[in-house]
C-alpha atoms as a PDB file:
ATOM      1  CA  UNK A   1     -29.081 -33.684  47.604  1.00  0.00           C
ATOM      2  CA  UNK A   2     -27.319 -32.074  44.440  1.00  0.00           C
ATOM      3  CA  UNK A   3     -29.967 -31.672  41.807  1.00  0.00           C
ATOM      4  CA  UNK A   4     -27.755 -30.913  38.962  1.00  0.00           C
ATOM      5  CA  UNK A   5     -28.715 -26.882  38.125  1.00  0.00           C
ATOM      6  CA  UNK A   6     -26.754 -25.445  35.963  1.00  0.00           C
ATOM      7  CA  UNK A   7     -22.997 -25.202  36.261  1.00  0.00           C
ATOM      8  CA  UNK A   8     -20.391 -22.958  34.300  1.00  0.00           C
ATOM      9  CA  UNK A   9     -17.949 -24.684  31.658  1.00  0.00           C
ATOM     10  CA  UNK A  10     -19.559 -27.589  29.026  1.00  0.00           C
ATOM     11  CA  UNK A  11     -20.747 -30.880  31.059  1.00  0.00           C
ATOM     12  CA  UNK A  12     -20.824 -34.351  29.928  1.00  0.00           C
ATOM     13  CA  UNK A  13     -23.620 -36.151  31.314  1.00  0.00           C
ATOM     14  CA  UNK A  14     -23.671 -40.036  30.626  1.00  0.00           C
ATOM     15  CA  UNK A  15     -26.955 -41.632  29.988  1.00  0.00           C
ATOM     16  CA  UNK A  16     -28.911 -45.034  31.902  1.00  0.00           C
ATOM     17  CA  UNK A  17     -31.889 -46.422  30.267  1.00  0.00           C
ATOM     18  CA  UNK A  18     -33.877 -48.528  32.580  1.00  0.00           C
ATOM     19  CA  UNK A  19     -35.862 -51.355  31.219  1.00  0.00           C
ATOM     20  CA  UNK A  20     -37.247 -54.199  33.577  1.00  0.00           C
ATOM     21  CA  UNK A  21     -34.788 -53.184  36.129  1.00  0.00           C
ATOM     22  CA  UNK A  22     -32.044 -53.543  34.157  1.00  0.00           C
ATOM     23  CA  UNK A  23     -29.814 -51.616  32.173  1.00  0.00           C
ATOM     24  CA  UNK A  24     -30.599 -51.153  27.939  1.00  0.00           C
ATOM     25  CA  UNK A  25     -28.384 -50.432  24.796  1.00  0.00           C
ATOM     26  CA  UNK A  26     -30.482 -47.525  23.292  1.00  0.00           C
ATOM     27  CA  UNK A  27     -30.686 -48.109  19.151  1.00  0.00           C
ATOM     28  CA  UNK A  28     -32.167 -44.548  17.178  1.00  0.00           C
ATOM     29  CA  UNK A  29     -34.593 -44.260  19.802  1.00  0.00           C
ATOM     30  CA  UNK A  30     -36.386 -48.010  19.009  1.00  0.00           C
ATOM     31  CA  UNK A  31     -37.179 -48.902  22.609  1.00  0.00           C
ATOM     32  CA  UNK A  32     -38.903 -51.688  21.872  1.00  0.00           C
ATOM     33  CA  UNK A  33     -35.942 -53.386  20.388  1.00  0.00           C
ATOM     34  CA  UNK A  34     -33.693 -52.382  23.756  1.00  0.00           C
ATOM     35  CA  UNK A  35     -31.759 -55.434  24.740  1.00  0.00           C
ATOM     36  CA  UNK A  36     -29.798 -55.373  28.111  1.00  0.00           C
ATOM     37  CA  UNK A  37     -26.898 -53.724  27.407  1.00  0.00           C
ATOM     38  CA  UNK A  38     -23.354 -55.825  27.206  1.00  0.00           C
ATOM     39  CA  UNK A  39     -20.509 -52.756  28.107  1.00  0.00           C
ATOM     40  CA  UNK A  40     -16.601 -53.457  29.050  1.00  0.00           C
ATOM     41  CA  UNK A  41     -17.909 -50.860  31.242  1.00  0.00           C
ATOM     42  CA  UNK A  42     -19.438 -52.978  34.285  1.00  0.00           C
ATOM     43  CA  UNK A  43     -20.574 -56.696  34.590  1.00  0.00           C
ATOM     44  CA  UNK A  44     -23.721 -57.271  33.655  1.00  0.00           C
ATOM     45  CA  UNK A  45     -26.339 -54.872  33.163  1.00  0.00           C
ATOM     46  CA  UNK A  46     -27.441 -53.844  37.025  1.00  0.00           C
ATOM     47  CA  UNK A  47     -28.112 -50.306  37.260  1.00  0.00           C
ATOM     48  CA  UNK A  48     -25.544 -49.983  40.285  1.00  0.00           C
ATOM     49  CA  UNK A  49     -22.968 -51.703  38.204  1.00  0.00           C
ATOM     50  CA  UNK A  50     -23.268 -49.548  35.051  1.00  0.00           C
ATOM     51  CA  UNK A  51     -23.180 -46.162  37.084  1.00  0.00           C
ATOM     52  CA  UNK A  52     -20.621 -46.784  38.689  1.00  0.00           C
ATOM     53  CA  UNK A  53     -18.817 -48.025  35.320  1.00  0.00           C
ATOM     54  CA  UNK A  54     -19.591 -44.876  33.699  1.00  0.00           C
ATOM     55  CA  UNK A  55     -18.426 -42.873  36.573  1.00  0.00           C
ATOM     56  CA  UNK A  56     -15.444 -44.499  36.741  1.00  0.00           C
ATOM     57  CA  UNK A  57     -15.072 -43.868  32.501  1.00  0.00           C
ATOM     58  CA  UNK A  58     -16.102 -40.171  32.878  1.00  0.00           C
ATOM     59  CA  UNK A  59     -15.750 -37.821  35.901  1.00  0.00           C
ATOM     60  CA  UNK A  60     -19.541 -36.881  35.726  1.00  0.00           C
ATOM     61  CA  UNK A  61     -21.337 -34.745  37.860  1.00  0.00           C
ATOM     62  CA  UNK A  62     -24.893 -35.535  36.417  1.00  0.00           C
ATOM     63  CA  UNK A  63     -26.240 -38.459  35.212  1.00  0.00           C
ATOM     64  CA  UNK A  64     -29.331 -38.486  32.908  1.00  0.00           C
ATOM     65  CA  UNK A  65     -31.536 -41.578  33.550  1.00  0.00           C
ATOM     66  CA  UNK A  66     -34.502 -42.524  31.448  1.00  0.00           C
ATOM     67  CA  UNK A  67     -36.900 -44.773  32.912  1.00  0.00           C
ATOM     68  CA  UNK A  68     -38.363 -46.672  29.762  1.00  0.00           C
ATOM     69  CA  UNK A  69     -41.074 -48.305  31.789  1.00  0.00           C
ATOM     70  CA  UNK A  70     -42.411 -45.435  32.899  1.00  0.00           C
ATOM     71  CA  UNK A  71     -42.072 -43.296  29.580  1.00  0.00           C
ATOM     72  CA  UNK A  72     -43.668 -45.910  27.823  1.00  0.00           C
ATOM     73  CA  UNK A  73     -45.790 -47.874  29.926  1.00  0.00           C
ATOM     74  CA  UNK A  74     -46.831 -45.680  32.472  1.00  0.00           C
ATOM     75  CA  UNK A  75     -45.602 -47.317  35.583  1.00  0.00           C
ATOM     76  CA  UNK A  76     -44.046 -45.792  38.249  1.00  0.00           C
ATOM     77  CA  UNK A  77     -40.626 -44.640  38.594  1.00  0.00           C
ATOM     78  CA  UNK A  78     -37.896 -47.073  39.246  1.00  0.00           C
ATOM     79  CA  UNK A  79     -37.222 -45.668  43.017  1.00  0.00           C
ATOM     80  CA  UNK A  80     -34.974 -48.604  43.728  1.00  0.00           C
ATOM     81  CA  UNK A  81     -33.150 -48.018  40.678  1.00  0.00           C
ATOM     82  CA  UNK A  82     -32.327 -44.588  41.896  1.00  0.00           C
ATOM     83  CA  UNK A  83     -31.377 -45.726  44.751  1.00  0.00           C
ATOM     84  CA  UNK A  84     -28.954 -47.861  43.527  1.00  0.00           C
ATOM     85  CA  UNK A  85     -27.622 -45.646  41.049  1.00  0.00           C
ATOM     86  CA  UNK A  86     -27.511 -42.830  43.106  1.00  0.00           C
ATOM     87  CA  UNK A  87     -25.711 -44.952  45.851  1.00  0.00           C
ATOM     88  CA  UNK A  88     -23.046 -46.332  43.194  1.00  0.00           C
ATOM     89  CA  UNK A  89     -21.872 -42.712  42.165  1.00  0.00           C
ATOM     90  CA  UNK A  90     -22.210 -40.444  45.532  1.00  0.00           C
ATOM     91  CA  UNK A  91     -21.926 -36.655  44.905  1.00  0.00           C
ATOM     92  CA  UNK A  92     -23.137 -37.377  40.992  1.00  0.00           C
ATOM     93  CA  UNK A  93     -26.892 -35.552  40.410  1.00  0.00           C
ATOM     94  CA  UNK A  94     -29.527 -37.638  39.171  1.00  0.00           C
ATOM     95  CA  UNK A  95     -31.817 -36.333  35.980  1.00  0.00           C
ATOM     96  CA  UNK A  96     -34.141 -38.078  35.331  1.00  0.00           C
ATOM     97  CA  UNK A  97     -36.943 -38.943  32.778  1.00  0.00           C
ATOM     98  CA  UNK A  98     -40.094 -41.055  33.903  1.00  0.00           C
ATOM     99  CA  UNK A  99     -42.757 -39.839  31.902  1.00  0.00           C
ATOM    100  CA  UNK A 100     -44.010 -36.911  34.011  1.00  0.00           C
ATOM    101  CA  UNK A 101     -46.827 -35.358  32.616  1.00  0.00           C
ATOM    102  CA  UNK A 102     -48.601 -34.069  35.990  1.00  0.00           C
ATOM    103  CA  UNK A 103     -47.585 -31.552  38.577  1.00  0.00           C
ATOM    104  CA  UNK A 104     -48.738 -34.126  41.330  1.00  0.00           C
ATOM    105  CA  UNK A 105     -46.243 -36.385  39.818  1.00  0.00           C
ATOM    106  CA  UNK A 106     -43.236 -33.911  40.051  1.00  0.00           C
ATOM    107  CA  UNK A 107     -43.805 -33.231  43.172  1.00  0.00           C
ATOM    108  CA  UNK A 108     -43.913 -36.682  44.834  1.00  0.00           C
ATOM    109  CA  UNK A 109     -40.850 -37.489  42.832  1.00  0.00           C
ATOM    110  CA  UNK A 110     -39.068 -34.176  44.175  1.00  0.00           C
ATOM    111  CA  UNK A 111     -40.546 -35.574  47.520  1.00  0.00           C
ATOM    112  CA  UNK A 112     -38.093 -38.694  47.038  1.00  0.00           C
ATOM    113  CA  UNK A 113     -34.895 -36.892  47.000  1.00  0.00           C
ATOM    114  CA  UNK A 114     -33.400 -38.970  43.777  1.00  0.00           C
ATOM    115  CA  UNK A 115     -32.963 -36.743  41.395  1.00  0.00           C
ATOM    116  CA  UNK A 116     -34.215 -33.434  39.459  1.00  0.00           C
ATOM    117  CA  UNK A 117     -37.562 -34.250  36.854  1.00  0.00           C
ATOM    118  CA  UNK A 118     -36.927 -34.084  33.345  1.00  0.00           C
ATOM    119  CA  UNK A 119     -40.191 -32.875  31.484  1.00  0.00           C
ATOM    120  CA  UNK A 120     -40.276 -34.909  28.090  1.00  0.00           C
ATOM    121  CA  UNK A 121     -42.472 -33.012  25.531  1.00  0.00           C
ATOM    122  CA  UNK A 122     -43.024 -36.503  24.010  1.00  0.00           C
ATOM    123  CA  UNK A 123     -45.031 -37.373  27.768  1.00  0.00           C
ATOM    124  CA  UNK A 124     -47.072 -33.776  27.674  1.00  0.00           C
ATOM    125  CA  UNK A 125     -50.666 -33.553  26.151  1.00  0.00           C
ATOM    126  CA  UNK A 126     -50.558 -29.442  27.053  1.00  0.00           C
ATOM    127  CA  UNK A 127     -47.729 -26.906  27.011  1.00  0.00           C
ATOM    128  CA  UNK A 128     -47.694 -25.107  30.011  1.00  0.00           C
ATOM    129  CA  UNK A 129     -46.084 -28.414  32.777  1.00  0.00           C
ATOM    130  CA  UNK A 130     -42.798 -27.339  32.038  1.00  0.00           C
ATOM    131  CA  UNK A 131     -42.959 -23.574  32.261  1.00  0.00           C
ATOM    132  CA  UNK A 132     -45.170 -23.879  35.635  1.00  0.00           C
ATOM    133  CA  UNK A 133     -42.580 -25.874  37.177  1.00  0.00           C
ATOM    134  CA  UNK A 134     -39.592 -23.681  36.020  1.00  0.00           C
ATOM    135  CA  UNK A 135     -36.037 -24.089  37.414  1.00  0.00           C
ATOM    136  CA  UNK A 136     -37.068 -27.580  39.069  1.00  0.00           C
ATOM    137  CA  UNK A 137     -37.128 -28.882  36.393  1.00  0.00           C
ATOM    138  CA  UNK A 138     -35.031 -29.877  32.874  1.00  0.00           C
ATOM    139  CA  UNK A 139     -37.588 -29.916  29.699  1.00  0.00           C
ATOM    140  CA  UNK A 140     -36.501 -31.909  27.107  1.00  0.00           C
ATOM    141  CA  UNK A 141     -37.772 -30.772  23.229  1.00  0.00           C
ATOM    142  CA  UNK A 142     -37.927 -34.802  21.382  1.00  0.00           C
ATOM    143  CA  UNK A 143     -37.869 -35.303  18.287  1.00  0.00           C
ATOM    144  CA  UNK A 144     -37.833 -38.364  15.918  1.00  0.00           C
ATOM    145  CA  UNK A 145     -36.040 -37.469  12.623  1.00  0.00           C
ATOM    146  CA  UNK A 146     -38.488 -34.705  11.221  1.00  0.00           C
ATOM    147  CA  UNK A 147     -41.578 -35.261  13.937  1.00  0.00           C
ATOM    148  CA  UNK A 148     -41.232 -32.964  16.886  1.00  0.00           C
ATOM    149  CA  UNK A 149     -43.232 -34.861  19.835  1.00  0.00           C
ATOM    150  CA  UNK A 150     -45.758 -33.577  21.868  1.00  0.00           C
ATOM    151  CA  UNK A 151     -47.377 -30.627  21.852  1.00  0.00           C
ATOM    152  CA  UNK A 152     -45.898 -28.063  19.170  1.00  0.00           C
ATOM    153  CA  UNK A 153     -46.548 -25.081  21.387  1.00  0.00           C
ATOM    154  CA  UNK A 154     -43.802 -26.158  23.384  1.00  0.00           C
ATOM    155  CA  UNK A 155     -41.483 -26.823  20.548  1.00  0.00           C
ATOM    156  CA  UNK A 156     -42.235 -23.274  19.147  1.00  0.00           C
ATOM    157  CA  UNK A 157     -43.008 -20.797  22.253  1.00  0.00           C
ATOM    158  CA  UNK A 158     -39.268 -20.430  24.016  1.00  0.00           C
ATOM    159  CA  UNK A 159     -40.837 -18.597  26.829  1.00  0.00           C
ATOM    160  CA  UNK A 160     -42.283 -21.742  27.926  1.00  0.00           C
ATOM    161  CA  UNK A 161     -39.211 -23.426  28.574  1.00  0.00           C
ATOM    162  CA  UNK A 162     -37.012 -23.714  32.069  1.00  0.00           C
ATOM    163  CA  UNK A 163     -33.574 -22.372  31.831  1.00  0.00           C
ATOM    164  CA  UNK A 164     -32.127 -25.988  31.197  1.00  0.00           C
ATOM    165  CA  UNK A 165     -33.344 -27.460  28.237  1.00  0.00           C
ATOM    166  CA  UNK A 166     -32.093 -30.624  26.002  1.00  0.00           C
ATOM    167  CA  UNK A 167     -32.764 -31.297  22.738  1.00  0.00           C
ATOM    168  CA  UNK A 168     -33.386 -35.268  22.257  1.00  0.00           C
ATOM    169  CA  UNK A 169     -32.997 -35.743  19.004  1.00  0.00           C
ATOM    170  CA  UNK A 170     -33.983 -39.993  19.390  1.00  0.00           C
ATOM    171  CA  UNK A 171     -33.207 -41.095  15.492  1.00  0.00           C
ATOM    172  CA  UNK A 172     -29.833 -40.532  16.259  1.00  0.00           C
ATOM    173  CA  UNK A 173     -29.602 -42.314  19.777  1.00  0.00           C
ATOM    174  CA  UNK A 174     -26.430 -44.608  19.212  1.00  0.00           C
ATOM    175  CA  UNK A 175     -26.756 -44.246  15.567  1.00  0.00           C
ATOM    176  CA  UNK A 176     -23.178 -42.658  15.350  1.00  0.00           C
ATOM    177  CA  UNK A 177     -23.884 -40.210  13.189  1.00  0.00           C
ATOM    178  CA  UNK A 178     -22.794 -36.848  15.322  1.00  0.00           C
ATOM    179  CA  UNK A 179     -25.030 -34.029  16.719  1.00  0.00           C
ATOM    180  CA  UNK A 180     -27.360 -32.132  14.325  1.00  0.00           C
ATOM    181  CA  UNK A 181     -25.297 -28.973  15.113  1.00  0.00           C
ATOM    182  CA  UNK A 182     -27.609 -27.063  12.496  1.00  0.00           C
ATOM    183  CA  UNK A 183     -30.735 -27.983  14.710  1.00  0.00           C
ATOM    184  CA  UNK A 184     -29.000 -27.014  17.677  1.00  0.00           C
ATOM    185  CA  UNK A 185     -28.005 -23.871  16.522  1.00  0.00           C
ATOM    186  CA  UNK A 186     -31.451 -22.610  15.728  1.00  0.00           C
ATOM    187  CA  UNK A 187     -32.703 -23.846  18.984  1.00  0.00           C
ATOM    188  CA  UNK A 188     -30.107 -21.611  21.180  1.00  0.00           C
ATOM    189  CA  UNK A 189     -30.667 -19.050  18.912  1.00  0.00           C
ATOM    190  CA  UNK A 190     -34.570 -18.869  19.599  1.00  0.00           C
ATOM    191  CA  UNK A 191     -33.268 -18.991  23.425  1.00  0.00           C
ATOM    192  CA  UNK A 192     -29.837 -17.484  23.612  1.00  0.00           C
ATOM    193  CA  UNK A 193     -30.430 -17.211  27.557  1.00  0.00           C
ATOM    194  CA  UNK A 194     -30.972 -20.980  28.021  1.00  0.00           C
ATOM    195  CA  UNK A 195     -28.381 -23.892  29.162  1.00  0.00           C
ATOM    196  CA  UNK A 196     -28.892 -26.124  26.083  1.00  0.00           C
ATOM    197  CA  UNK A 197     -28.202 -29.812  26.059  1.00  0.00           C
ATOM    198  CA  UNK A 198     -27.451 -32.217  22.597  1.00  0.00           C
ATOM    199  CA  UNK A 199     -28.664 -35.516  22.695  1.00  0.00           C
ATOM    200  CA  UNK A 200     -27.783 -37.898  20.187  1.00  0.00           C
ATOM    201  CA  UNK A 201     -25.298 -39.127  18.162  1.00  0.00           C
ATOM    202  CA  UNK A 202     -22.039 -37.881  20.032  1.00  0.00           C
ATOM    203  CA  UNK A 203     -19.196 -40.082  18.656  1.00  0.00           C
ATOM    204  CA  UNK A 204     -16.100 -38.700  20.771  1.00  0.00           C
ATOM    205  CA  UNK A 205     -14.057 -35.775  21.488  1.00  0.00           C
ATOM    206  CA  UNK A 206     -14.264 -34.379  18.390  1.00  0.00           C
ATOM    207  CA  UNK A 207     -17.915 -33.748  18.702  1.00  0.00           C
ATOM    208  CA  UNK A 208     -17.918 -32.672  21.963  1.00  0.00           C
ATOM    209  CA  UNK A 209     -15.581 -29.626  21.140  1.00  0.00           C
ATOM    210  CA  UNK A 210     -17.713 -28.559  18.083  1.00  0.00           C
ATOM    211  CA  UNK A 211     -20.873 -28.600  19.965  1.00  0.00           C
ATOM    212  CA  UNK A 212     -18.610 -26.654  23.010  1.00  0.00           C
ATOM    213  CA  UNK A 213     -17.909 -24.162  20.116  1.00  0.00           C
ATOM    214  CA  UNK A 214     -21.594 -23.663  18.804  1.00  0.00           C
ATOM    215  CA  UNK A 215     -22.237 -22.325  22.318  1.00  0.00           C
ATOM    216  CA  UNK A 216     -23.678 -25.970  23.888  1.00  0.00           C
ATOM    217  CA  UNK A 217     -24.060 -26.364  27.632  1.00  0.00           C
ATOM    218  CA  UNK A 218     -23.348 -29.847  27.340  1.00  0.00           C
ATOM    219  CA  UNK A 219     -23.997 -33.396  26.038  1.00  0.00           C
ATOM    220  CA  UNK A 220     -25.204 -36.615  27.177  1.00  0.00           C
ATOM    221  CA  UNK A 221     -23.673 -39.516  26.203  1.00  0.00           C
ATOM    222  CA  UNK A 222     -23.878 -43.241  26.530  1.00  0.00           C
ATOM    223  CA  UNK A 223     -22.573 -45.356  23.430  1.00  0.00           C
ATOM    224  CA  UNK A 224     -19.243 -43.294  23.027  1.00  0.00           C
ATOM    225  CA  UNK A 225     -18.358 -44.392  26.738  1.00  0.00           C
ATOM    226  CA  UNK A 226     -19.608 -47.668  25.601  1.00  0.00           C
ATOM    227  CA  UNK A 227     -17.765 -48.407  22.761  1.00  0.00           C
ATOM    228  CA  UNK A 228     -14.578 -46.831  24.247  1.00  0.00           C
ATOM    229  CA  UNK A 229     -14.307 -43.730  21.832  1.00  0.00           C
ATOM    230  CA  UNK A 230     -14.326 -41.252  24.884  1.00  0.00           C
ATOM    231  CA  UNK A 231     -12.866 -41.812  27.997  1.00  0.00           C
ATOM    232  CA  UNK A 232     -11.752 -40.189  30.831  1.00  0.00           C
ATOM    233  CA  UNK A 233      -8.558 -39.295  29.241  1.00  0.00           C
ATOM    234  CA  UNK A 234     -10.557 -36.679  27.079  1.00  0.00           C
ATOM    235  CA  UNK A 235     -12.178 -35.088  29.843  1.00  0.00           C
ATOM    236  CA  UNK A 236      -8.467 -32.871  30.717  1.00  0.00           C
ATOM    237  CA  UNK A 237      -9.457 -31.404  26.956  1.00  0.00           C
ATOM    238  CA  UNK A 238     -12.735 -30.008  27.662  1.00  0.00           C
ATOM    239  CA  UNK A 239     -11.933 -28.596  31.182  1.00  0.00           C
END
């Protein structure tokens, strides 16, 4: 299966968060307040449904799933989720986010097939997961407005990071306000040689070329697909 490494040109990757199975409206990163999501996308919120929605309203090549049950509870990864989703959009790469914070469960999740392991510095209690693991996996640097999560080492030491690395910046999850392009900035500049992702707060085309001109790999994005404010007529633009 197609992991999703790095590919030349900027990539849009639209976003799934899992919640009891189902598919959630992510609010500035208050996932405890996650309702199933309503979208003109797909009928109902069924993982299969959704993907397949967003596929259709983006021609993706990755999608970024974050399984909240296992990020915040703990459980174990939403295989038939995965399964779904993965079946629903054939050829698209899977990234996803359970809560990984051991090497034993990287590897039995590489075992499955699904998807490539994103490494969430808000799951890690020590620095080092991410760099042991290198190019099989995605790290992803959260923050919450001003907190950086996890351990600090990992925000600050670039040589612990994998080649692809997003910067989840959760207050502005489907707040709408646009990327923090100054944050971003410093970031790549600490790591010129990395693929760097934004997360949070794309609000259409517009901000999809100015992080394309700050030297951004990409961007995911869910609510702009959502709400209708990028489609897949915008996708010709960025090519």
């Amino acid at each position: 299966m197609d992991h999703g490494f790095g590919r030349p040109g900027f990539a849009v990757i639209p976003v799934l968060d899992l919640r009891g199975g189902r598919v959630v409206r992510a609010r500035r990163g208050e996932r405890s307040s996650y309702a199933p999501i309503a979208t003109p996308l797909a009928k109902g919120s069924a993982p299969d449904a959704v993907a397949r929605g967003l596929c259709d309203a983006w021609p993706a090549t990755i999608l970024y799933v974050a399984d909240l049950d296992a990020i915040i509870d703990g459980a174990a990864p939403d295989l038939a989720a995965l399964r779904a989703i993965a079946h629903a959009c054939p050829g698209v790469a899977l990234w996803v986010d359970a809560g990984f914070g051991e090497p034993v469960g990287v590897d039995a999740f590489l075992a499955t097939g699904l998807g490539r392991p994103v490494i969430g510095s808000e799951s890690q209690t020590e620095a080092g997961l991410a760099a042991r693991l290198g190019d099989r996996i995605v790290l992803s640097l959260d923050t919450r407005g001003t907190e950086r999560l996890g351990p600090q080492a990992l925000h600050d030491d670039p040589s612990l990071w994998p080649p692809e690395v997003i910067a989840m910046t959760l207050a502005q999850v489907g707040a709408g306000r646009g990327p923090d392009l100054a944050a971003l900035a410093a970031l790549r500049a600490r790591a010129p040689a990395c693929r760097l992702y934004a997360a949070g707060g794309v609000r259409g085309p517009d901000d999809l070329k100015a992080l394309r001109a700050a030297g951004i790999a990409g961007a995911l994005v869910a609510s702009a697909l959502h709400d209708g404010t990028l489609s897949r007529a915008d996708a010709a633009d960025l090519a």
